[in-house]
Protein backbone atom coordinates (compact mmCIF):
# COMPACT_ATOMS: atom_id res chain seq x y z
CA UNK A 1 -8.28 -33.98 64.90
CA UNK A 2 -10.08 -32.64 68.08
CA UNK A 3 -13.63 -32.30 68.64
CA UNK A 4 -14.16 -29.03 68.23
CA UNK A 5 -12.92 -29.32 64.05
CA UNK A 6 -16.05 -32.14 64.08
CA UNK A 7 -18.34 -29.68 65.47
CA UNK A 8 -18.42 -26.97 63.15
CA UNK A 9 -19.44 -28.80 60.17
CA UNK A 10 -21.99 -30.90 62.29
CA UNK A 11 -23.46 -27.68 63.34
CA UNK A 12 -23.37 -26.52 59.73
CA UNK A 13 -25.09 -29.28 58.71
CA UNK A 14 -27.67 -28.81 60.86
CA UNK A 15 -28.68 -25.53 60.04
CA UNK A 16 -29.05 -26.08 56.49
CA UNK A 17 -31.38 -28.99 57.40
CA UNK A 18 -33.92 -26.26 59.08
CA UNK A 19 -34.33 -24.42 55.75
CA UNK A 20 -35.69 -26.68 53.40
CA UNK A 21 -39.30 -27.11 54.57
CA UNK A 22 -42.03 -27.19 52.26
CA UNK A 23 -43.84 -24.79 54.31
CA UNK A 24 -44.36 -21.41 52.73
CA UNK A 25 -45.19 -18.68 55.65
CA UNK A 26 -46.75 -15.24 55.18
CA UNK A 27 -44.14 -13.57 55.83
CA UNK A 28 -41.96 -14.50 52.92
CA UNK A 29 -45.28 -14.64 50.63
CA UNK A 30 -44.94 -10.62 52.18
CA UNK A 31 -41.16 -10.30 50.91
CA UNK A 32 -40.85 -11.78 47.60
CA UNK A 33 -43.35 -9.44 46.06
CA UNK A 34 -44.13 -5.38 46.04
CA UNK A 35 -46.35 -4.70 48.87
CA UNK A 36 -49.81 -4.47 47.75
CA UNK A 37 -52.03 -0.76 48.33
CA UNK A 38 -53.40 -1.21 51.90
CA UNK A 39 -54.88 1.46 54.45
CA UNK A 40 -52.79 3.36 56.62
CA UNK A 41 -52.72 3.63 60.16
CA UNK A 42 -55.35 6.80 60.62
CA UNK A 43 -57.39 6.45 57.72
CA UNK A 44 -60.93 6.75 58.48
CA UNK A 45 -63.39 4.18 57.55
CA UNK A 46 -64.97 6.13 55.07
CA UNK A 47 -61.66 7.31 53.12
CA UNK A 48 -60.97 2.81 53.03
CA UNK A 49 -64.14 2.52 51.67
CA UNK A 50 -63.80 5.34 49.14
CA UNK A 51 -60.58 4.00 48.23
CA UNK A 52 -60.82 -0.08 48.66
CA UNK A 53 -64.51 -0.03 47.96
CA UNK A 54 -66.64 -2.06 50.12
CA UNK A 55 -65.82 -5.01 52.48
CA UNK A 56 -66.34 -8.44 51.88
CA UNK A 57 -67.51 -8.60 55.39
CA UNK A 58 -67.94 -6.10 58.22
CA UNK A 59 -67.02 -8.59 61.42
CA UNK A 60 -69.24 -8.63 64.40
CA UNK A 61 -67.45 -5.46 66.68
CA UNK A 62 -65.24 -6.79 69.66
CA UNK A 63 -64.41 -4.37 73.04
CA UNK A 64 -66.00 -1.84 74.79
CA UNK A 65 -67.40 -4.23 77.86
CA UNK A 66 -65.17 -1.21 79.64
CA UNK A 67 -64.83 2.04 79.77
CA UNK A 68 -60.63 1.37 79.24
CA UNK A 69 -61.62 -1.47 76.26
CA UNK A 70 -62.46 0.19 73.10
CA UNK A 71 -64.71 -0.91 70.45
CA UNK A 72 -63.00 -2.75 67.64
CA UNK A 73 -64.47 -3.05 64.23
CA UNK A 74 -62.99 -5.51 61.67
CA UNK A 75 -63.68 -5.09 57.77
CA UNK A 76 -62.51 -8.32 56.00
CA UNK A 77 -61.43 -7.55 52.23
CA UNK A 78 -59.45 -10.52 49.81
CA UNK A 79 -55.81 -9.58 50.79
CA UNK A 80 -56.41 -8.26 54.60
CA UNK A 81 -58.21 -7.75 57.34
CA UNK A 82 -58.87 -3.63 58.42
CA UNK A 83 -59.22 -2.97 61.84
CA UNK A 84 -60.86 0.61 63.03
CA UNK A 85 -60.88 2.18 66.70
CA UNK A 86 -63.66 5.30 66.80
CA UNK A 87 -63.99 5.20 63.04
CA UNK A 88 -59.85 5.05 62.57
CA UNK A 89 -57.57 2.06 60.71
CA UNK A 90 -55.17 1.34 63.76
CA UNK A 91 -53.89 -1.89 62.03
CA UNK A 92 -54.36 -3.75 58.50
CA UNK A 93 -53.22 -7.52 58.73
CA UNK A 94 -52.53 -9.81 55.67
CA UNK A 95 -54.79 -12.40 55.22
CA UNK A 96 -53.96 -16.33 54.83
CA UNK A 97 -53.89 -16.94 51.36
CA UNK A 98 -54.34 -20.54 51.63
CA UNK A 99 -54.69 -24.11 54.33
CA UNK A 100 -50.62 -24.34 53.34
CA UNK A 101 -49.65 -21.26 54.22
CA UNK A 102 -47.92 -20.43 57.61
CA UNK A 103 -49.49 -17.16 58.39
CA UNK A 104 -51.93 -15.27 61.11
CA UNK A 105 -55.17 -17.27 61.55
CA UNK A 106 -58.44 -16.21 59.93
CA UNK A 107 -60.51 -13.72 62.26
CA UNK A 108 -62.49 -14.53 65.04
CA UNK A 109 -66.53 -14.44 63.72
């Protein structure tokens, strides 16, 4: 046998050792279950609040030190974070549901 008919099941074997890790990330918390109601890009703060009721937390803003760096304002519910340019949801991001988890870190206070 040549070395080539060693190296496909080496390289096999390999592969399959990459996939069973006990970590769980985000992202496949995100696929194995129905997307939950979040805001859409657009929304304006007051149509989130109408519809997600108040935030847990309304984050310190972040930006506008330029004229070309807009103010950012975060809104930190359970499940996600909000974030709002000039009163708008540009961006919803799921939170870390637990220390375990592989997933975006919490936000910057």
């Amino acid at each position: 046998m040549n070395r080539r008919a060693y190296a496909i099941p080496l390289i096999a074997l390999l592969g399959l050792a990459g996939t069973a890790s006990a970590d769980t990330l985000l992202i496949d918390r995100a696929a194995e279950k129905p997307a939950e109601a979040v805001p859409v890009r657009g929304q304006t703060a007051a149509q989130v609040e109408a519809r997600f009721g108040a935030p847990q937390q309304k984050l310190e803003p972040r930006g506008g030190q330029k004229r070309q760096w807009p103010v950012i304002n975060r809104w930190v519910y359970p499940a996600f974070t909000v974030y709002f340019e000039k009163n708008r949801v540009i961006d919803v991001v799921a939170n870390q549901a637990g220390p375990e988890e592989i997933g975006p870190k919490p936000p910057i206070r």
